[in-house]
N, C-alpha and C. Protein backbone atom coordinates (compact mmCIF):
# COMPACT_ATOMS: atom_id res chain seq x y z
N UNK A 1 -59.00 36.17 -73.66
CA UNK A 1 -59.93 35.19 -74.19
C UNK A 1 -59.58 33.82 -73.60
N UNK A 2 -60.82 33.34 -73.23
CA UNK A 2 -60.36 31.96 -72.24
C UNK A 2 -60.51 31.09 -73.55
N UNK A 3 -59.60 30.02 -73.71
CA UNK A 3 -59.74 28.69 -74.55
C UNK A 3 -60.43 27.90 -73.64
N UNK A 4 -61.45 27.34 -74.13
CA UNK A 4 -62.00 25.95 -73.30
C UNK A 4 -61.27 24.67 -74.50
N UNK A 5 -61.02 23.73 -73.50
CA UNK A 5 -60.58 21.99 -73.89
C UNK A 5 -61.39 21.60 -75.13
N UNK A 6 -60.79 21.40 -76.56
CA UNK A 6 -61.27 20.80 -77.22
C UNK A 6 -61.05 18.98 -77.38
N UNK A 7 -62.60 18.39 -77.81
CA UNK A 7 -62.47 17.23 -77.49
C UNK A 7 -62.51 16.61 -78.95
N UNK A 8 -61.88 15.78 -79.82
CA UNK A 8 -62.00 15.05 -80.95
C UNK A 8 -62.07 13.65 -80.55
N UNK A 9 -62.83 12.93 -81.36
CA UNK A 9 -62.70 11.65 -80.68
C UNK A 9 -63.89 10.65 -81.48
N UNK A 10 -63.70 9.34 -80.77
CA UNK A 10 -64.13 8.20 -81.41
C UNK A 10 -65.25 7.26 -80.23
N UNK A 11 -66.77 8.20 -80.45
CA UNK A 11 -67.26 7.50 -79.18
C UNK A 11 -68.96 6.74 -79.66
N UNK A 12 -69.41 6.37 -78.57
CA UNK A 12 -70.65 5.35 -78.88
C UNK A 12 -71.85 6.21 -78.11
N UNK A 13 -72.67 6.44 -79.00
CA UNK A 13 -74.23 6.76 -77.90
C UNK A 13 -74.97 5.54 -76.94
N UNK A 14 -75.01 6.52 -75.61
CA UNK A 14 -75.37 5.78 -74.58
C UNK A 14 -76.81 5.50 -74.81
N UNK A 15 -77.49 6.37 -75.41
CA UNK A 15 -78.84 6.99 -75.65
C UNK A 15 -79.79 7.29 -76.82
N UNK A 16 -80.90 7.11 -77.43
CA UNK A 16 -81.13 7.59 -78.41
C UNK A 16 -80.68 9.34 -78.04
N UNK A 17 -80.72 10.51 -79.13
CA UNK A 17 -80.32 11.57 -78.56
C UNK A 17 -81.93 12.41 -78.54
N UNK A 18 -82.22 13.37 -77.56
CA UNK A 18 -83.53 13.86 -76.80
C UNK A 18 -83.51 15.00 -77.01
N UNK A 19 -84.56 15.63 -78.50
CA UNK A 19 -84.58 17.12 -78.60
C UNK A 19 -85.80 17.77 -78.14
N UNK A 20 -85.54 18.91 -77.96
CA UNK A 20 -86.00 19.80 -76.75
C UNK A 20 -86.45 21.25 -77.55
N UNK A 21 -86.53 22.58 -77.53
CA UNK A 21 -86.52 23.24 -77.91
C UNK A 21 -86.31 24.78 -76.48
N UNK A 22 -86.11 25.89 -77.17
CA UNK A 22 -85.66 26.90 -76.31
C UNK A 22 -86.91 27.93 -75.98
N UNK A 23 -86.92 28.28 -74.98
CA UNK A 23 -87.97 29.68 -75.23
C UNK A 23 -87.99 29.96 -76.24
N UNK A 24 -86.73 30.70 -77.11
CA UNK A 24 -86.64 31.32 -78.19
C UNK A 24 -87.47 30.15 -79.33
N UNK A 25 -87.40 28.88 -78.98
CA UNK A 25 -87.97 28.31 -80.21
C UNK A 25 -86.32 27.78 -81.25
N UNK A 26 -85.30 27.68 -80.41
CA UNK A 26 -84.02 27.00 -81.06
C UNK A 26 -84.46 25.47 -80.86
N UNK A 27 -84.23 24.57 -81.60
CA UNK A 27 -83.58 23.13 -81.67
C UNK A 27 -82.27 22.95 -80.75
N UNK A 28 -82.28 22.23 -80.05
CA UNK A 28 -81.45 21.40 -79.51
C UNK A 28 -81.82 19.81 -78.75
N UNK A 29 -80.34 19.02 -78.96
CA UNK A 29 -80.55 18.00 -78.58
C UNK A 29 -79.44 17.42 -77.90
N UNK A 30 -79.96 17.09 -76.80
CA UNK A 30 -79.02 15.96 -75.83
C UNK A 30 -78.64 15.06 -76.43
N UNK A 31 -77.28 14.63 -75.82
CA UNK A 31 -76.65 12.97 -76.67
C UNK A 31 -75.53 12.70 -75.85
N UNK A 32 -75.52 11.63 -75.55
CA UNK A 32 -74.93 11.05 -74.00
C UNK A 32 -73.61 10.41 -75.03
N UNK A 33 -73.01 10.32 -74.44
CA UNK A 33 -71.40 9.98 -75.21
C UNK A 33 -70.66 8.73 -74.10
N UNK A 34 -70.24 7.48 -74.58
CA UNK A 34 -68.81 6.97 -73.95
C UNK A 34 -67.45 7.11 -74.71
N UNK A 35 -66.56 6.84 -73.88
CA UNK A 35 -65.49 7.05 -75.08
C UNK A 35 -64.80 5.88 -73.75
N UNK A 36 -64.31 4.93 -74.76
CA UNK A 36 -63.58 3.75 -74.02
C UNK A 36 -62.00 3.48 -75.11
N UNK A 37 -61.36 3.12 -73.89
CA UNK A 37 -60.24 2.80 -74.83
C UNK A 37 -60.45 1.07 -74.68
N UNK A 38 -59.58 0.70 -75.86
CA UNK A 38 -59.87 -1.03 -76.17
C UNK A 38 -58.60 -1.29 -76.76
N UNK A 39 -57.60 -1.85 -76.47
CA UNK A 39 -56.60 -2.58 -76.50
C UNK A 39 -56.45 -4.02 -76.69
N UNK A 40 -55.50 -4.56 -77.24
CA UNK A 40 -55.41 -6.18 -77.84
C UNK A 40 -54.07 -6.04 -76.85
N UNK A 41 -54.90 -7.42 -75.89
CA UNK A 41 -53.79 -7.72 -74.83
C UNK A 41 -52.51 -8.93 -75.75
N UNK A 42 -51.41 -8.90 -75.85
CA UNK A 42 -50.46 -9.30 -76.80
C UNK A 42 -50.33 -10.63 -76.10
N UNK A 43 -50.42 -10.98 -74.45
CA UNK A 43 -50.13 -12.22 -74.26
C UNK A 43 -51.59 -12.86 -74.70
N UNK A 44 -52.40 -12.74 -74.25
CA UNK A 44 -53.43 -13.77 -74.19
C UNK A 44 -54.98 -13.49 -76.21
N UNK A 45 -53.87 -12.21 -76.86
CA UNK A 45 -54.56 -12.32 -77.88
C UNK A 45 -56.08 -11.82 -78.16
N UNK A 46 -56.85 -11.23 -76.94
CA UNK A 46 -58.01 -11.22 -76.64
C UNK A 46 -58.33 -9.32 -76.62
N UNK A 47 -59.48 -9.01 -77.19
CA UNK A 47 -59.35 -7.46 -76.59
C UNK A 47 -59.60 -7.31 -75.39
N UNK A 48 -59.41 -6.10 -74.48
CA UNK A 48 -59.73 -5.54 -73.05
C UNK A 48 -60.34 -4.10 -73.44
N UNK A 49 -61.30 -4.46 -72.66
CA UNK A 49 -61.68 -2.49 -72.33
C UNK A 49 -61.08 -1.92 -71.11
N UNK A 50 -60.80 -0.73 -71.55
CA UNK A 50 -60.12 0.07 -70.38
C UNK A 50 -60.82 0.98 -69.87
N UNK A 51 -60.47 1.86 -69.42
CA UNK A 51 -61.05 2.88 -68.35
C UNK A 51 -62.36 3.56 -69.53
N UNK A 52 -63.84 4.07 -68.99
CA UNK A 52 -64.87 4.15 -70.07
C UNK A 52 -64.50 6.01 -69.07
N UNK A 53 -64.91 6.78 -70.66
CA UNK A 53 -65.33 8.17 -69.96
C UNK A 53 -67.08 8.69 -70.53
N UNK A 54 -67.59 8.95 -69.67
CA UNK A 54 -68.94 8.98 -70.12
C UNK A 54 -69.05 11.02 -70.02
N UNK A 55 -69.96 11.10 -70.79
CA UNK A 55 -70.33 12.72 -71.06
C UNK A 55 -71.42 13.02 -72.19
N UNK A 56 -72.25 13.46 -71.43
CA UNK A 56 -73.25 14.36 -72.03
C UNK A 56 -72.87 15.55 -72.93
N UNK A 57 -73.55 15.65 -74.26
CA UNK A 57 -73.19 16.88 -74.83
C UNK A 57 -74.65 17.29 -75.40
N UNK A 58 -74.17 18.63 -75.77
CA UNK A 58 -75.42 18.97 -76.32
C UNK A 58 -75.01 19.77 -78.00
N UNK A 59 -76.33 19.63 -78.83
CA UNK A 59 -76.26 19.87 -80.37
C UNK A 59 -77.23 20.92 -80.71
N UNK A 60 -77.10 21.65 -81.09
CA UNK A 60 -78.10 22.79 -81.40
C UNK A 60 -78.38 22.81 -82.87
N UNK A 61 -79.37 23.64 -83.15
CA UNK A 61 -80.00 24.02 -84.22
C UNK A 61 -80.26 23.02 -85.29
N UNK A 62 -79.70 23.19 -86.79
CA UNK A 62 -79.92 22.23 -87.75
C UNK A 62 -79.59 21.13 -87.38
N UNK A 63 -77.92 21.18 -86.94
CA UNK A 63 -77.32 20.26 -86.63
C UNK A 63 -77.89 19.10 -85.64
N UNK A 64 -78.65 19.74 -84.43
CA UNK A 64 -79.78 18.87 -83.77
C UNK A 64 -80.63 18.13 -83.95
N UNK A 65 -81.47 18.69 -85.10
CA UNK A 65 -82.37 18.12 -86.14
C UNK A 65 -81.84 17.23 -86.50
N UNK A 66 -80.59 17.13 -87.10
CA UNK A 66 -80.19 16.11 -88.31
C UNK A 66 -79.48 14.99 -86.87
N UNK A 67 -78.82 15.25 -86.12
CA UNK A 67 -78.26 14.17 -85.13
C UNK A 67 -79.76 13.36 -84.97
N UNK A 68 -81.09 13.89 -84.43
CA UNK A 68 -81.92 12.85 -83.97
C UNK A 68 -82.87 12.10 -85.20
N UNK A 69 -82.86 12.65 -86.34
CA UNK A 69 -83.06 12.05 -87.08
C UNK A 69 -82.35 10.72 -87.77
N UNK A 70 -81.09 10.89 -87.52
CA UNK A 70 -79.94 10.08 -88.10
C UNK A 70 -79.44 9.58 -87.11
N UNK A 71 -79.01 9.67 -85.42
CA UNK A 71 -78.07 8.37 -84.84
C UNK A 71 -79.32 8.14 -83.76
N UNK A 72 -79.05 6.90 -83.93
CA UNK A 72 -79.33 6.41 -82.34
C UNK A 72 -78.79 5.63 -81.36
N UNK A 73 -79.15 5.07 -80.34
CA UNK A 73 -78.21 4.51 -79.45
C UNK A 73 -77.33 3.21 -79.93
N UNK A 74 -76.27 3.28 -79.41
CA UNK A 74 -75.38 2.42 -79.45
C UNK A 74 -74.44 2.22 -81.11
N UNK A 75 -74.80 3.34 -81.69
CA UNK A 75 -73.94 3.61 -82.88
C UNK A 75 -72.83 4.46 -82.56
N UNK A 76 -71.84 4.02 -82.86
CA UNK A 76 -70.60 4.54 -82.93
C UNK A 76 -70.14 6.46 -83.81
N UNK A 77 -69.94 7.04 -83.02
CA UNK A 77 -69.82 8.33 -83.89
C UNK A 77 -68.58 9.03 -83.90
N UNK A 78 -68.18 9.81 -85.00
CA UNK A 78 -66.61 10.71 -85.03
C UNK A 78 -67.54 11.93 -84.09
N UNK A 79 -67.15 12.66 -82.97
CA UNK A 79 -67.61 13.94 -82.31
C UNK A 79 -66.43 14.80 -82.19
N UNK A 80 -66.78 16.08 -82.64
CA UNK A 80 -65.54 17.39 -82.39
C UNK A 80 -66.97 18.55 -81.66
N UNK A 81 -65.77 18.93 -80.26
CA UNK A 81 -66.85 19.90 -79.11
C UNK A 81 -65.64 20.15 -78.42
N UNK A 82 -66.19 21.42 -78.00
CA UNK A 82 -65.71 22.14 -76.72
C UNK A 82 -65.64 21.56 -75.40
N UNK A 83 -65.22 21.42 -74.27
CA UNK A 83 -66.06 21.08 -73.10
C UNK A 83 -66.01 22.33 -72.20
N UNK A 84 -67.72 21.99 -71.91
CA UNK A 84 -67.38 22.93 -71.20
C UNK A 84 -68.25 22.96 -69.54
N UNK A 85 -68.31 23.45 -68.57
CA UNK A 85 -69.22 23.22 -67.27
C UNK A 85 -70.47 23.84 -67.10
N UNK A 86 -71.38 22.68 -67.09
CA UNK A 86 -72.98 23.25 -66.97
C UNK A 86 -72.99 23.14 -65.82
N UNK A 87 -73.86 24.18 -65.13
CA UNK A 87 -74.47 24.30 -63.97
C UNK A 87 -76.11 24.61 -63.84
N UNK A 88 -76.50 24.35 -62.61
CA UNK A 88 -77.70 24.52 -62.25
C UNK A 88 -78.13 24.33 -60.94
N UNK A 89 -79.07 24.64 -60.74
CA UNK A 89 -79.63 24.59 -59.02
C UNK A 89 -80.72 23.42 -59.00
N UNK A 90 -81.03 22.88 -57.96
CA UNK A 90 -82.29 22.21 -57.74
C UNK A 90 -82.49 21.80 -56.25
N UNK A 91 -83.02 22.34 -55.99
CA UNK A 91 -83.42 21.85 -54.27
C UNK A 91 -83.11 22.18 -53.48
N UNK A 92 -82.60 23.77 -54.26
CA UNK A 92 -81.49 24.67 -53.29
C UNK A 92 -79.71 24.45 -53.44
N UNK A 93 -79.54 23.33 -53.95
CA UNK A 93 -78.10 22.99 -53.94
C UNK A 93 -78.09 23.33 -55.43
N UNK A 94 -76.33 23.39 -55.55
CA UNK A 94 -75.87 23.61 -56.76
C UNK A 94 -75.11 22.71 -57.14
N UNK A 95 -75.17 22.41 -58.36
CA UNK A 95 -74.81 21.54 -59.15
C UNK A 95 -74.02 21.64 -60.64
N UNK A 96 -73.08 20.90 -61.07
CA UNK A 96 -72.21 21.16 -62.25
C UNK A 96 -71.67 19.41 -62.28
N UNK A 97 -71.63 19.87 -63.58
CA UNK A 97 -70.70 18.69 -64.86
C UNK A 97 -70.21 19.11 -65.94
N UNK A 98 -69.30 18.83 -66.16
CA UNK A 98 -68.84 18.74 -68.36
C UNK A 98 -69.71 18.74 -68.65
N UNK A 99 -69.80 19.36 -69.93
CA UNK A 99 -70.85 19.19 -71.27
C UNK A 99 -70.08 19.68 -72.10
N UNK A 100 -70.31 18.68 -73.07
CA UNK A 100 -69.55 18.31 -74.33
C UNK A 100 -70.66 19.39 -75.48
N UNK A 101 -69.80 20.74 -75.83
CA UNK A 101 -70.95 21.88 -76.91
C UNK A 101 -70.40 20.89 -78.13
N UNK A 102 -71.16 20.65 -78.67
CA UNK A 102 -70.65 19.36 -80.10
C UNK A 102 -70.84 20.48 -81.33
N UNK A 103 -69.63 20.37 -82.19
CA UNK A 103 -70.04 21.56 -83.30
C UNK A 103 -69.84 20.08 -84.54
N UNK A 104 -69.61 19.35 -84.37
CA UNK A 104 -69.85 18.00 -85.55
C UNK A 104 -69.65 16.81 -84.84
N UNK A 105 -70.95 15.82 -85.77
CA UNK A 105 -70.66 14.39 -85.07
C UNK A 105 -71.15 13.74 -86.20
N UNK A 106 -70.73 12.79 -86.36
CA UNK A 106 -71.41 11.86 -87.99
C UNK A 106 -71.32 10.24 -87.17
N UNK A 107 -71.86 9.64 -88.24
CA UNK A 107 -72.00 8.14 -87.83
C UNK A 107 -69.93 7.31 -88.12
N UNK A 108 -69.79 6.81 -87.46
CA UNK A 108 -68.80 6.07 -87.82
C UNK A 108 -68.98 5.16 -89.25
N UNK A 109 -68.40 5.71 -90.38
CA UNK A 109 -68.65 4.40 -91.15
C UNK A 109 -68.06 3.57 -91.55
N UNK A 110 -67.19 3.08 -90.58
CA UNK A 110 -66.44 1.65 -90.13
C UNK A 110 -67.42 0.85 -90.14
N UNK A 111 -68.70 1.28 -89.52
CA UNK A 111 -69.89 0.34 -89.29
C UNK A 111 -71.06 1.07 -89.59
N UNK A 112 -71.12 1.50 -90.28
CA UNK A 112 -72.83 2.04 -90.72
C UNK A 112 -72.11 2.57 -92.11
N UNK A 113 -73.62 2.69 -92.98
CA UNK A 113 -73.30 3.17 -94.35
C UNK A 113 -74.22 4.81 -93.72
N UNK A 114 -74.20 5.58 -94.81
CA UNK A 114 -75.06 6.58 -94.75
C UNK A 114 -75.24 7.31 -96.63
N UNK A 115 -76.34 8.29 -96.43
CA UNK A 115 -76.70 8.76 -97.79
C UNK A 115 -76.27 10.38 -97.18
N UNK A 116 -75.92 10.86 -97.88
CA UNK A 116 -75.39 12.04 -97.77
C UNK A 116 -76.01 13.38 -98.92
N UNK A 117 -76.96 14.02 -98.55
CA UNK A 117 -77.70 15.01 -99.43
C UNK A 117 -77.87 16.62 -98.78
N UNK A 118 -76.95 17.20 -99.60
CA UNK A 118 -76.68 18.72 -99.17
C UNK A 118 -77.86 19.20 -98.43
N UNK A 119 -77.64 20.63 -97.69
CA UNK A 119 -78.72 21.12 -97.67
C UNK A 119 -78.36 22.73 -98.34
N UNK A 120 -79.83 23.20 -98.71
CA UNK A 120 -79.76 24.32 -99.92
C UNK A 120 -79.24 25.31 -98.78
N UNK A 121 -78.76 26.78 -98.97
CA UNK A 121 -77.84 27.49 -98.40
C UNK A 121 -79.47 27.89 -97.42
N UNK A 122 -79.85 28.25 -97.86
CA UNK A 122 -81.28 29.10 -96.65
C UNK A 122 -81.68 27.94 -96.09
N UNK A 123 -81.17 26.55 -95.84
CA UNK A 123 -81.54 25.73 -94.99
C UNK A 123 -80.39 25.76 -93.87
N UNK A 124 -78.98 25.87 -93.89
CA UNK A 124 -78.33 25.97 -93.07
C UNK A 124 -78.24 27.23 -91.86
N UNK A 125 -78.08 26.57 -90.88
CA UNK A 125 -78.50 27.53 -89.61
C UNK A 125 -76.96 27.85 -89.06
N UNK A 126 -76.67 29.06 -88.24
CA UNK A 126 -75.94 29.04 -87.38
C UNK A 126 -74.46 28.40 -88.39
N UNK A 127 -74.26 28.63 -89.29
CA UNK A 127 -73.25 28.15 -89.66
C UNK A 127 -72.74 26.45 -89.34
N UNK A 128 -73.90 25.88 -88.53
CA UNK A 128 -74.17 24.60 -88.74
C UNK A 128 -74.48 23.78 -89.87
N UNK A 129 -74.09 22.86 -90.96
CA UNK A 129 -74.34 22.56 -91.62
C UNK A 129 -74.92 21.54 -91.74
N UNK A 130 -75.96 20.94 -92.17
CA UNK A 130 -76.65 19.54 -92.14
C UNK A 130 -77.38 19.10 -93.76
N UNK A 131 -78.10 18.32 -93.35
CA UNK A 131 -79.16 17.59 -94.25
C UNK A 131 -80.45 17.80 -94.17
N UNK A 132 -80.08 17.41 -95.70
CA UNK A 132 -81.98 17.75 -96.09
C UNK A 132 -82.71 16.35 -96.71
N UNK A 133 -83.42 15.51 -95.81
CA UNK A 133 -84.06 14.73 -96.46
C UNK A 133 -84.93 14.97 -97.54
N UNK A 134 -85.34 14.22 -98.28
CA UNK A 134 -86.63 14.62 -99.58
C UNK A 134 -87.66 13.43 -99.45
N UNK A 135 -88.89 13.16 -99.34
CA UNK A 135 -89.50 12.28 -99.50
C UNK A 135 -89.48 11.21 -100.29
N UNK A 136 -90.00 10.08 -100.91
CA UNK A 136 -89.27 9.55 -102.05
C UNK A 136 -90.50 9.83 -103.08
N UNK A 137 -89.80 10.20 -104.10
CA UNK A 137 -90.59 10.27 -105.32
C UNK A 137 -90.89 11.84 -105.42
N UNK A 138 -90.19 12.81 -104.42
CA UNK A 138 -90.26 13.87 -104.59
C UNK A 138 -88.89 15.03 -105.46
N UNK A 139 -89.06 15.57 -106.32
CA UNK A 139 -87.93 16.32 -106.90
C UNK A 139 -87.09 17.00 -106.15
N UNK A 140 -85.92 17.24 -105.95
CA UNK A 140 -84.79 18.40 -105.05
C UNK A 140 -85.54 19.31 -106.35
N UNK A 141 -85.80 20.54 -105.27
CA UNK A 141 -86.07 22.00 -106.27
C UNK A 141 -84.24 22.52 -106.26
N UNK A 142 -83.71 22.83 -107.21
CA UNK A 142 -82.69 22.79 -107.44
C UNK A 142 -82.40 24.57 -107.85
N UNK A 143 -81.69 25.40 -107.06
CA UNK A 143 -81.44 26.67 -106.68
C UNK A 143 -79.99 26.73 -107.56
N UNK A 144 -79.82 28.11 -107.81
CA UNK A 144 -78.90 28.19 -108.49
C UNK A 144 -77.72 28.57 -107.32
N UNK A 145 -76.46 28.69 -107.37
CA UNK A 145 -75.43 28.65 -106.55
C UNK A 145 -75.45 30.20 -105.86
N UNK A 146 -74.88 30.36 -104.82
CA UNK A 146 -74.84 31.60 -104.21
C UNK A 146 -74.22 32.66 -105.25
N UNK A 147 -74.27 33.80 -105.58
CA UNK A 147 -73.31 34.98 -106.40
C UNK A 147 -72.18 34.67 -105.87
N UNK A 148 -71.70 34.16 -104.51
CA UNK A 148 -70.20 35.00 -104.60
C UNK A 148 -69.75 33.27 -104.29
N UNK A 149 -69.80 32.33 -104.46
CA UNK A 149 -69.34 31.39 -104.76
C UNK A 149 -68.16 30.88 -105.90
N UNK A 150 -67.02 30.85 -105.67
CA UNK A 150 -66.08 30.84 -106.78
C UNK A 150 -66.21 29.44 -107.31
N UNK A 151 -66.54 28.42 -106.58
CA UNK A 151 -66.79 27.57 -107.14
C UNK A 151 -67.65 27.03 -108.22
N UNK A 152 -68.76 27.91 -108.31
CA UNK A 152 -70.06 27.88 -108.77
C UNK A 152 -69.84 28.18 -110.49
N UNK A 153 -69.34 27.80 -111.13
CA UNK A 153 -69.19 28.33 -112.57
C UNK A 153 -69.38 27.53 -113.84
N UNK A 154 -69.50 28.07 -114.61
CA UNK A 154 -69.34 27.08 -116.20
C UNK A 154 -70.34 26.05 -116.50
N UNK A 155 -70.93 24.58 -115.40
CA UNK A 155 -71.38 23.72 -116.17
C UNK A 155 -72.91 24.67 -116.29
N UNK A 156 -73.76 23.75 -116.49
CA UNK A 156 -75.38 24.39 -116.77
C UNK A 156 -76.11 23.94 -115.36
N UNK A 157 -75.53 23.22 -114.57
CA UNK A 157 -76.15 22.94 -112.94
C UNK A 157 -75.65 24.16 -112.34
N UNK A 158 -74.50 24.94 -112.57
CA UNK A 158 -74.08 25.72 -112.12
C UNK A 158 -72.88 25.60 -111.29
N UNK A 159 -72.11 24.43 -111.57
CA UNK A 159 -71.45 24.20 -110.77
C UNK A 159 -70.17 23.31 -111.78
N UNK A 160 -69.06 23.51 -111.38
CA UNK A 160 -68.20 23.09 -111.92
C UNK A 160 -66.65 22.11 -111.37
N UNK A 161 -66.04 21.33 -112.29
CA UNK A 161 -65.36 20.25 -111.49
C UNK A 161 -63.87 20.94 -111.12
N UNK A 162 -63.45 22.12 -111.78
CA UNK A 162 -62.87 22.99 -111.58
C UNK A 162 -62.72 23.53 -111.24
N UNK A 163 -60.93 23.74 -110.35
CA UNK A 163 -61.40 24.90 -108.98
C UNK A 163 -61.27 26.27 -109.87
N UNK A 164 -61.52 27.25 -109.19
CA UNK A 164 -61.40 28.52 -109.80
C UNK A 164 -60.04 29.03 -109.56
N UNK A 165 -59.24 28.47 -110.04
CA UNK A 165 -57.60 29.35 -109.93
C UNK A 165 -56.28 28.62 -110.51
């Protein structure tokens, strides 16, 4: 089993991010990444940017949905991905780069606030987990917890502050 390079990290969109869809009819979305280091130079007191690494990644399914709904360019994001090498042809020549497979990315909220609202279990895809907006003035239809949920017990929401053990 080959390990590919995992990447964690602290980077900025170059881009709003650009969803697309698959033959199959999957969600996905492009999202261009820098990752710069920034240092406080000690003599002169001032920050410096250092060397910038730029990379394209890509976001699939729910998780796609919810990235282009929620970041856009030049917001700062936490990203955890694989990297890994896309290829392709065009014009007869062949061609490759990194691509960053992103399995989570959220807004930095050093600098952005955000609202945070589950999504019901038959909304989550691919073991991707995301959000479910609601319109305003519209009710969450409110589902009772999965059967095999240990968490799920005792209050009358169905859910309890207590772990099970």
């Amino acid at each position: 089993m080959t390990l590919l390079p995992t990447l964690t990290g602290v980077g900025r969109l170059t881009a709003d991010p650009e969803m697309s869809f698959t033959q199959t009819g999957k969600a996905v979305a492009n999202v261009s990444l820098a990752f710069n280091s920034r240092r406080l130079n000690p003599q002169t007191q001032q920050w410096e940017d250092g060397e910038v690494f730029f990379i394209r990644g890509s976001v699939w399914e729910r998780l796609a949905e919810n990235v282009v709904e929620t970041l856009a360019k030049g917001m700062e994001v936490l990203v955890t991905g694989e990297i890994r090498t896309r290829s392709w042809e065009k014009d007869g020549q062949k061609h490759e780069r990194p691509d960053l497979f992103i399995r989570s990315i959220a807004p930095n909220l050093a600098f952005a606030t955000a609202t945070v609202v589950k999504a019901a279990a038959n909304q989550q895809n691919g073991g991707q987990r995301g959000t479910q907006q609601r319109p305003q003035g519209q009710q969450q239809n409110r589902q009772g917890p999965p059967q095999d949920d240990p968490w799920a017990v005792d209050n009358a929401q169905g859910y309890s502050a207590e772990p099970p053990f």
